[in-house]
C-alpha atoms as a PDB file:
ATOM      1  CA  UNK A   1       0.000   0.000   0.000  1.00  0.00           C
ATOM      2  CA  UNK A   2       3.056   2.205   0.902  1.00  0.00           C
ATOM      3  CA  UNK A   3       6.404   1.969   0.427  1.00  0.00           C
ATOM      4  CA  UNK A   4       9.395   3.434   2.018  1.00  0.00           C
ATOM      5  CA  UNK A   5       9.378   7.145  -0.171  1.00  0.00           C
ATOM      6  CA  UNK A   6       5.843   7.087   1.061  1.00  0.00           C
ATOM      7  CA  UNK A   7       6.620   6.479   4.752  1.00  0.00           C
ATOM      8  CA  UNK A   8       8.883   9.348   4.502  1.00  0.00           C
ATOM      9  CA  UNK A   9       6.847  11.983   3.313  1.00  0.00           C
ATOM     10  CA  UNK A  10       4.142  10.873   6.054  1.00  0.00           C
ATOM     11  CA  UNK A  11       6.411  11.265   8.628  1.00  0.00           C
ATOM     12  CA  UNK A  12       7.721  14.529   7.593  1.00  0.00           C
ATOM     13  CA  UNK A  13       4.518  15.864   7.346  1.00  0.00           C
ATOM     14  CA  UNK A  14       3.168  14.822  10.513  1.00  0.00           C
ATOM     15  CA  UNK A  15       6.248  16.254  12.352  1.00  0.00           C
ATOM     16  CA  UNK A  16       5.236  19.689  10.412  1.00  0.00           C
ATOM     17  CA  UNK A  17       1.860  19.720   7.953  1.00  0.00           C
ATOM     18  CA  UNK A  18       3.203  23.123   6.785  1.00  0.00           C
ATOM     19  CA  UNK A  19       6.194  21.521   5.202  1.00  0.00           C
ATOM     20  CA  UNK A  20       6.120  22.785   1.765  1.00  0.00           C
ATOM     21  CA  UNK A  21       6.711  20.200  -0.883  1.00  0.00           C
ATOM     22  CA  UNK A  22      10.013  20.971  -2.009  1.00  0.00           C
ATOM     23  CA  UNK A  23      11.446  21.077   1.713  1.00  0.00           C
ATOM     24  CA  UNK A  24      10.670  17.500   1.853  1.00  0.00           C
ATOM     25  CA  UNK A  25      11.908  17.166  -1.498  1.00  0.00           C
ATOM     26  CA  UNK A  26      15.401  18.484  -0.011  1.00  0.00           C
ATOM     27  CA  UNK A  27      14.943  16.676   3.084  1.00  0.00           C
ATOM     28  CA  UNK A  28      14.829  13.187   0.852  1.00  0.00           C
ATOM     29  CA  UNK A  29      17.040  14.018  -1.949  1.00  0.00           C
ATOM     30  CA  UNK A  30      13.947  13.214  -4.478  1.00  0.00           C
ATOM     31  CA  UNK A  31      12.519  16.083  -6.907  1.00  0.00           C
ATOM     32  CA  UNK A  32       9.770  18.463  -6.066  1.00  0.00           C
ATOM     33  CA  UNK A  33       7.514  16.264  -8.907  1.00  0.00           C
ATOM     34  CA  UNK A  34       8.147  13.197  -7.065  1.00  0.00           C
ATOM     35  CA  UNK A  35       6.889  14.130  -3.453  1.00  0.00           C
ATOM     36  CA  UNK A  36       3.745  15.975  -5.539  1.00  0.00           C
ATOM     37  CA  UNK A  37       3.313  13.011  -6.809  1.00  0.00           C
ATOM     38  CA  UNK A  38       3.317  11.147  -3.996  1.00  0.00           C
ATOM     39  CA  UNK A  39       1.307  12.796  -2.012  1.00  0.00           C
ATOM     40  CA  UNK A  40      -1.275  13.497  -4.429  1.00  0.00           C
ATOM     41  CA  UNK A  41      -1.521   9.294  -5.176  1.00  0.00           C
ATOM     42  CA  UNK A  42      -2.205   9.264  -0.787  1.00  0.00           C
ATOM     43  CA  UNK A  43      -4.631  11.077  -0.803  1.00  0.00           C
ATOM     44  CA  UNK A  44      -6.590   9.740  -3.935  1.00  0.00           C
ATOM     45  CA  UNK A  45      -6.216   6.300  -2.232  1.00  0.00           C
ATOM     46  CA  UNK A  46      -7.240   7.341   1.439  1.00  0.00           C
ATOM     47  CA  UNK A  47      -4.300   6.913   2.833  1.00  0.00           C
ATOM     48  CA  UNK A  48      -3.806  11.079   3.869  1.00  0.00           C
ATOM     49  CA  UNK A  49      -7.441  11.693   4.549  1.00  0.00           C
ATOM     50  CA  UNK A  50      -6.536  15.674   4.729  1.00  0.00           C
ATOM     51  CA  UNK A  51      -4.692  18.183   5.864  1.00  0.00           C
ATOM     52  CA  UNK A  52      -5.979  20.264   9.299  1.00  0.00           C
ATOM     53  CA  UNK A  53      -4.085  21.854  11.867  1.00  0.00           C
ATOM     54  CA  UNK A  54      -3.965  20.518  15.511  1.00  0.00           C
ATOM     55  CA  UNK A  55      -5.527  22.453  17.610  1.00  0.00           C
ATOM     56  CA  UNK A  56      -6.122  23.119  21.506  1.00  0.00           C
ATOM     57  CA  UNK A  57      -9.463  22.372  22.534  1.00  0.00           C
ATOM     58  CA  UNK A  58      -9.245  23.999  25.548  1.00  0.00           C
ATOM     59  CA  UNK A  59      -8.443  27.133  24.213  1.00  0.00           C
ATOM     60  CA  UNK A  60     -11.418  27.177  21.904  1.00  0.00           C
ATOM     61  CA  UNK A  61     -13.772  26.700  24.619  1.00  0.00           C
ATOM     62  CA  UNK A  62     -13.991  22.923  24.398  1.00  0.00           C
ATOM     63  CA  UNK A  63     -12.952  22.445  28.290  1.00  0.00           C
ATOM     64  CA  UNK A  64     -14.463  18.968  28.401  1.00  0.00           C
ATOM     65  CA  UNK A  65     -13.332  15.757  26.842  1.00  0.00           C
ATOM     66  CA  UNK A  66     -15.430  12.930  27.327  1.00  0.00           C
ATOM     67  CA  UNK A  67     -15.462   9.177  26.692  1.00  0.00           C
ATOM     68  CA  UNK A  68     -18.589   7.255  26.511  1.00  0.00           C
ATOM     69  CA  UNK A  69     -19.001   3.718  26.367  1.00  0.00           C
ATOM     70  CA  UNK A  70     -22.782   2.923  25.024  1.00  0.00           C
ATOM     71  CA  UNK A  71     -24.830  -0.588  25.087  1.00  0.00           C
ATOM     72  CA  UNK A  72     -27.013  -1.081  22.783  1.00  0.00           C
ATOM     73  CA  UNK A  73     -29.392  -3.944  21.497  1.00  0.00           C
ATOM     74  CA  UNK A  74     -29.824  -5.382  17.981  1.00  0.00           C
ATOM     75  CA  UNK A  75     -28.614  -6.968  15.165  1.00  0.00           C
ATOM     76  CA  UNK A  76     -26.794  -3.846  13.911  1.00  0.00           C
ATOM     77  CA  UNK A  77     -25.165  -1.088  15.478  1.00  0.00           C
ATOM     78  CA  UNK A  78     -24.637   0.759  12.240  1.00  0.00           C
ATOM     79  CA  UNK A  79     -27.563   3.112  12.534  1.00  0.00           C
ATOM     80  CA  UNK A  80     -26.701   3.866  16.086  1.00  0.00           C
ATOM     81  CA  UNK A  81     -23.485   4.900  14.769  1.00  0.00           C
ATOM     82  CA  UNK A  82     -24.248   7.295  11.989  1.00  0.00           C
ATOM     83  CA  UNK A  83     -26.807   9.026  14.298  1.00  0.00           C
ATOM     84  CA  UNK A  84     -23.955   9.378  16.969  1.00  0.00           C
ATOM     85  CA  UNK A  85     -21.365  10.329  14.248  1.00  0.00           C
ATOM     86  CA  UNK A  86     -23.507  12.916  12.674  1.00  0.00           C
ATOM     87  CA  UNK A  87     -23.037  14.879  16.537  1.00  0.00           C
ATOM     88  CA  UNK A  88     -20.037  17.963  15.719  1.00  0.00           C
ATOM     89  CA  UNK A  89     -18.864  17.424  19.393  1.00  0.00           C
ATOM     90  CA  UNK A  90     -18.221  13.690  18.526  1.00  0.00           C
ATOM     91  CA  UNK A  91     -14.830  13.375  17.109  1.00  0.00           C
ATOM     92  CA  UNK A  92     -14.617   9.027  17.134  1.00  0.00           C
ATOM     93  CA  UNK A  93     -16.900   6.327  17.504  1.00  0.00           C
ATOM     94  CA  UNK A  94     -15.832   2.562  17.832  1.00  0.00           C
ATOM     95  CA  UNK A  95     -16.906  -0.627  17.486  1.00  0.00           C
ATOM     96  CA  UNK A  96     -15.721  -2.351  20.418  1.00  0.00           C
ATOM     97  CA  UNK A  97     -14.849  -5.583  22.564  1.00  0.00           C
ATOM     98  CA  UNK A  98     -15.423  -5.676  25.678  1.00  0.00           C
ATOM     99  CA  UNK A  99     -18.734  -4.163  28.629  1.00  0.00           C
ATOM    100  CA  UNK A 100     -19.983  -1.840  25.389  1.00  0.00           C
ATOM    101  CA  UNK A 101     -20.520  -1.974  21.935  1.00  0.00           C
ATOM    102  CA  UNK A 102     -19.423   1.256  21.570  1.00  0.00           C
ATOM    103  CA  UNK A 103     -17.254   4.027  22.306  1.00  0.00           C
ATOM    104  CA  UNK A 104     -17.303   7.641  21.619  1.00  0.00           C
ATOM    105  CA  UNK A 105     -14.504  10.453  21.979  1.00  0.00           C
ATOM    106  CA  UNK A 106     -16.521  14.134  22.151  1.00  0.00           C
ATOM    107  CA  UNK A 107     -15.312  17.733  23.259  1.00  0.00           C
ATOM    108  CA  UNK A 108     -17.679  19.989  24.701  1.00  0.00           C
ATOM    109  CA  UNK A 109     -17.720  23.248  26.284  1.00  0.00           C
ATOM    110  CA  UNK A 110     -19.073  22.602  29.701  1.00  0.00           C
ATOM    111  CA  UNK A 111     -20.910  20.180  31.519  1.00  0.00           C
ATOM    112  CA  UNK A 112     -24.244  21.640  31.056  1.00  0.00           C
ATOM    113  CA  UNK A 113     -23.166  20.840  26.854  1.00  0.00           C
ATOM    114  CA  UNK A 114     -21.933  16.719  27.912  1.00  0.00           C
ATOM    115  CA  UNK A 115     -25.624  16.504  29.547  1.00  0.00           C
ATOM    116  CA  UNK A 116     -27.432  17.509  26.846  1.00  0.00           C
ATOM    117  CA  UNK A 117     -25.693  15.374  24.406  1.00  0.00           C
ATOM    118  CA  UNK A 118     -25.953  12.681  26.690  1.00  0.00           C
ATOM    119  CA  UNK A 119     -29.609  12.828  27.344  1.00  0.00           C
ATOM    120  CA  UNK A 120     -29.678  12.944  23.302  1.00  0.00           C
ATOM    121  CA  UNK A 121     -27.973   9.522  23.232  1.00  0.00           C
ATOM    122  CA  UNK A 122     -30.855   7.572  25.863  1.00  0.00           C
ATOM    123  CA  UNK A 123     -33.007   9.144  22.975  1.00  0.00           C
ATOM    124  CA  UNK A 124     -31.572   7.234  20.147  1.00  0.00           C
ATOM    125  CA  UNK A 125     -33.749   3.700  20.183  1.00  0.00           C
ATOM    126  CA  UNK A 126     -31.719   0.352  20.755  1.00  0.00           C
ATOM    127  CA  UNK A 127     -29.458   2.455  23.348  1.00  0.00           C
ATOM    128  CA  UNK A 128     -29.297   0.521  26.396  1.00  0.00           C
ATOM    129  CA  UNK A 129     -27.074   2.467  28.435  1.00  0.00           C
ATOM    130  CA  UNK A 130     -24.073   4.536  28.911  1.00  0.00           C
ATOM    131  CA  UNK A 131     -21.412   5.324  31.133  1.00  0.00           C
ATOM    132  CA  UNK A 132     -19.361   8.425  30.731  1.00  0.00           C
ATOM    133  CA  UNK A 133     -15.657   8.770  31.892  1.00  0.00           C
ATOM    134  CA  UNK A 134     -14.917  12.413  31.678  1.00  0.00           C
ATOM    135  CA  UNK A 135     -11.208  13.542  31.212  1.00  0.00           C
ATOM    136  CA  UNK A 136      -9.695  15.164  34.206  1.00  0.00           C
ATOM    137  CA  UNK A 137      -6.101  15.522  32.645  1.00  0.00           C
ATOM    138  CA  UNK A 138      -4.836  14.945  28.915  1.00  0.00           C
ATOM    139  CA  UNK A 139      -1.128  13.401  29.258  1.00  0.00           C
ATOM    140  CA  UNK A 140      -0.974  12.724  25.607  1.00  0.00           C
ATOM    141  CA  UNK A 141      -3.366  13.409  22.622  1.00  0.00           C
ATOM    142  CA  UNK A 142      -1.929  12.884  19.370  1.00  0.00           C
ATOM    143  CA  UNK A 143      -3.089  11.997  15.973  1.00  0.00           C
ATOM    144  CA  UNK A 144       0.618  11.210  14.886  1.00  0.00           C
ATOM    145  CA  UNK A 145       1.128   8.035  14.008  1.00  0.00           C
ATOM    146  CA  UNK A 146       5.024   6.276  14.392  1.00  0.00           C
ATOM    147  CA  UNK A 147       5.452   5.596  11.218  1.00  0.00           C
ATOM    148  CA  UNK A 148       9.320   5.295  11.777  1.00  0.00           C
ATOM    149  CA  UNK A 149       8.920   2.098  12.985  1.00  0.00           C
ATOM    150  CA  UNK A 150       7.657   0.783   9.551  1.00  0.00           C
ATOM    151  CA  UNK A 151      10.942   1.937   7.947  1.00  0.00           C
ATOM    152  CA  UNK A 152      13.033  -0.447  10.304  1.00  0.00           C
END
Protein backbone atom coordinates (compact mmCIF):
# COMPACT_ATOMS: atom_id res chain seq x y z
CA UNK A 1 0.00 0.00 0.00
CA UNK A 2 3.06 2.20 0.90
CA UNK A 3 6.40 1.97 0.43
CA UNK A 4 9.39 3.43 2.02
CA UNK A 5 9.38 7.15 -0.17
CA UNK A 6 5.84 7.09 1.06
CA UNK A 7 6.62 6.48 4.75
CA UNK A 8 8.88 9.35 4.50
CA UNK A 9 6.85 11.98 3.31
CA UNK A 10 4.14 10.87 6.05
CA UNK A 11 6.41 11.27 8.63
CA UNK A 12 7.72 14.53 7.59
CA UNK A 13 4.52 15.86 7.35
CA UNK A 14 3.17 14.82 10.51
CA UNK A 15 6.25 16.25 12.35
CA UNK A 16 5.24 19.69 10.41
CA UNK A 17 1.86 19.72 7.95
CA UNK A 18 3.20 23.12 6.78
CA UNK A 19 6.19 21.52 5.20
CA UNK A 20 6.12 22.79 1.76
CA UNK A 21 6.71 20.20 -0.88
CA UNK A 22 10.01 20.97 -2.01
CA UNK A 23 11.45 21.08 1.71
CA UNK A 24 10.67 17.50 1.85
CA UNK A 25 11.91 17.17 -1.50
CA UNK A 26 15.40 18.48 -0.01
CA UNK A 27 14.94 16.68 3.08
CA UNK A 28 14.83 13.19 0.85
CA UNK A 29 17.04 14.02 -1.95
CA UNK A 30 13.95 13.21 -4.48
CA UNK A 31 12.52 16.08 -6.91
CA UNK A 32 9.77 18.46 -6.07
CA UNK A 33 7.51 16.26 -8.91
CA UNK A 34 8.15 13.20 -7.07
CA UNK A 35 6.89 14.13 -3.45
CA UNK A 36 3.75 15.98 -5.54
CA UNK A 37 3.31 13.01 -6.81
CA UNK A 38 3.32 11.15 -4.00
CA UNK A 39 1.31 12.80 -2.01
CA UNK A 40 -1.28 13.50 -4.43
CA UNK A 41 -1.52 9.29 -5.18
CA UNK A 42 -2.20 9.26 -0.79
CA UNK A 43 -4.63 11.08 -0.80
CA UNK A 44 -6.59 9.74 -3.93
CA UNK A 45 -6.22 6.30 -2.23
CA UNK A 46 -7.24 7.34 1.44
CA UNK A 47 -4.30 6.91 2.83
CA UNK A 48 -3.81 11.08 3.87
CA UNK A 49 -7.44 11.69 4.55
CA UNK A 50 -6.54 15.67 4.73
CA UNK A 51 -4.69 18.18 5.86
CA UNK A 52 -5.98 20.26 9.30
CA UNK A 53 -4.09 21.85 11.87
CA UNK A 54 -3.96 20.52 15.51
CA UNK A 55 -5.53 22.45 17.61
CA UNK A 56 -6.12 23.12 21.51
CA UNK A 57 -9.46 22.37 22.53
CA UNK A 58 -9.24 24.00 25.55
CA UNK A 59 -8.44 27.13 24.21
CA UNK A 60 -11.42 27.18 21.90
CA UNK A 61 -13.77 26.70 24.62
CA UNK A 62 -13.99 22.92 24.40
CA UNK A 63 -12.95 22.45 28.29
CA UNK A 64 -14.46 18.97 28.40
CA UNK A 65 -13.33 15.76 26.84
CA UNK A 66 -15.43 12.93 27.33
CA UNK A 67 -15.46 9.18 26.69
CA UNK A 68 -18.59 7.25 26.51
CA UNK A 69 -19.00 3.72 26.37
CA UNK A 70 -22.78 2.92 25.02
CA UNK A 71 -24.83 -0.59 25.09
CA UNK A 72 -27.01 -1.08 22.78
CA UNK A 73 -29.39 -3.94 21.50
CA UNK A 74 -29.82 -5.38 17.98
CA UNK A 75 -28.61 -6.97 15.17
CA UNK A 76 -26.79 -3.85 13.91
CA UNK A 77 -25.17 -1.09 15.48
CA UNK A 78 -24.64 0.76 12.24
CA UNK A 79 -27.56 3.11 12.53
CA UNK A 80 -26.70 3.87 16.09
CA UNK A 81 -23.49 4.90 14.77
CA UNK A 82 -24.25 7.29 11.99
CA UNK A 83 -26.81 9.03 14.30
CA UNK A 84 -23.96 9.38 16.97
CA UNK A 85 -21.37 10.33 14.25
CA UNK A 86 -23.51 12.92 12.67
CA UNK A 87 -23.04 14.88 16.54
CA UNK A 88 -20.04 17.96 15.72
CA UNK A 89 -18.86 17.42 19.39
CA UNK A 90 -18.22 13.69 18.53
CA UNK A 91 -14.83 13.38 17.11
CA UNK A 92 -14.62 9.03 17.13
CA UNK A 93 -16.90 6.33 17.50
CA UNK A 94 -15.83 2.56 17.83
CA UNK A 95 -16.91 -0.63 17.49
CA UNK A 96 -15.72 -2.35 20.42
CA UNK A 97 -14.85 -5.58 22.56
CA UNK A 98 -15.42 -5.68 25.68
CA UNK A 99 -18.73 -4.16 28.63
CA UNK A 100 -19.98 -1.84 25.39
CA UNK A 101 -20.52 -1.97 21.93
CA UNK A 102 -19.42 1.26 21.57
CA UNK A 103 -17.25 4.03 22.31
CA UNK A 104 -17.30 7.64 21.62
CA UNK A 105 -14.50 10.45 21.98
CA UNK A 106 -16.52 14.13 22.15
CA UNK A 107 -15.31 17.73 23.26
CA UNK A 108 -17.68 19.99 24.70
CA UNK A 109 -17.72 23.25 26.28
CA UNK A 110 -19.07 22.60 29.70
CA UNK A 111 -20.91 20.18 31.52
CA UNK A 112 -24.24 21.64 31.06
CA UNK A 113 -23.17 20.84 26.85
CA UNK A 114 -21.93 16.72 27.91
CA UNK A 115 -25.62 16.50 29.55
CA UNK A 116 -27.43 17.51 26.85
CA UNK A 117 -25.69 15.37 24.41
CA UNK A 118 -25.95 12.68 26.69
CA UNK A 119 -29.61 12.83 27.34
CA UNK A 120 -29.68 12.94 23.30
CA UNK A 121 -27.97 9.52 23.23
CA UNK A 122 -30.85 7.57 25.86
CA UNK A 123 -33.01 9.14 22.97
CA UNK A 124 -31.57 7.23 20.15
CA UNK A 125 -33.75 3.70 20.18
CA UNK A 126 -31.72 0.35 20.76
CA UNK A 127 -29.46 2.46 23.35
CA UNK A 128 -29.30 0.52 26.40
CA UNK A 129 -27.07 2.47 28.44
CA UNK A 130 -24.07 4.54 28.91
CA UNK A 131 -21.41 5.32 31.13
CA UNK A 132 -19.36 8.43 30.73
CA UNK A 133 -15.66 8.77 31.89
CA UNK A 134 -14.92 12.41 31.68
CA UNK A 135 -11.21 13.54 31.21
CA UNK A 136 -9.70 15.16 34.21
CA UNK A 137 -6.10 15.52 32.65
CA UNK A 138 -4.84 14.95 28.92
CA UNK A 139 -1.13 13.40 29.26
CA UNK A 140 -0.97 12.72 25.61
CA UNK A 141 -3.37 13.41 22.62
CA UNK A 142 -1.93 12.88 19.37
CA UNK A 143 -3.09 12.00 15.97
CA UNK A 144 0.62 11.21 14.89
CA UNK A 145 1.13 8.04 14.01
CA UNK A 146 5.02 6.28 14.39
CA UNK A 147 5.45 5.60 11.22
CA UNK A 148 9.32 5.29 11.78
CA UNK A 149 8.92 2.10 12.98
CA UNK A 150 7.66 0.78 9.55
CA UNK A 151 10.94 1.94 7.95
CA UNK A 152 13.03 -0.45 10.30
Amino acid sequence: MVDEMDLRILELLMKDGRMSFRKIAENLGVSVNTVINRVNEMVKRGVIKGFIPEVDSRKLGFGITAIIGISATGPSLVEIERKISENENVLGVYDVTGNFDIILIGKFRDTEDLDRFIKSLQKIERIQRTETFVVLNTVKESGKLPVQKLLS
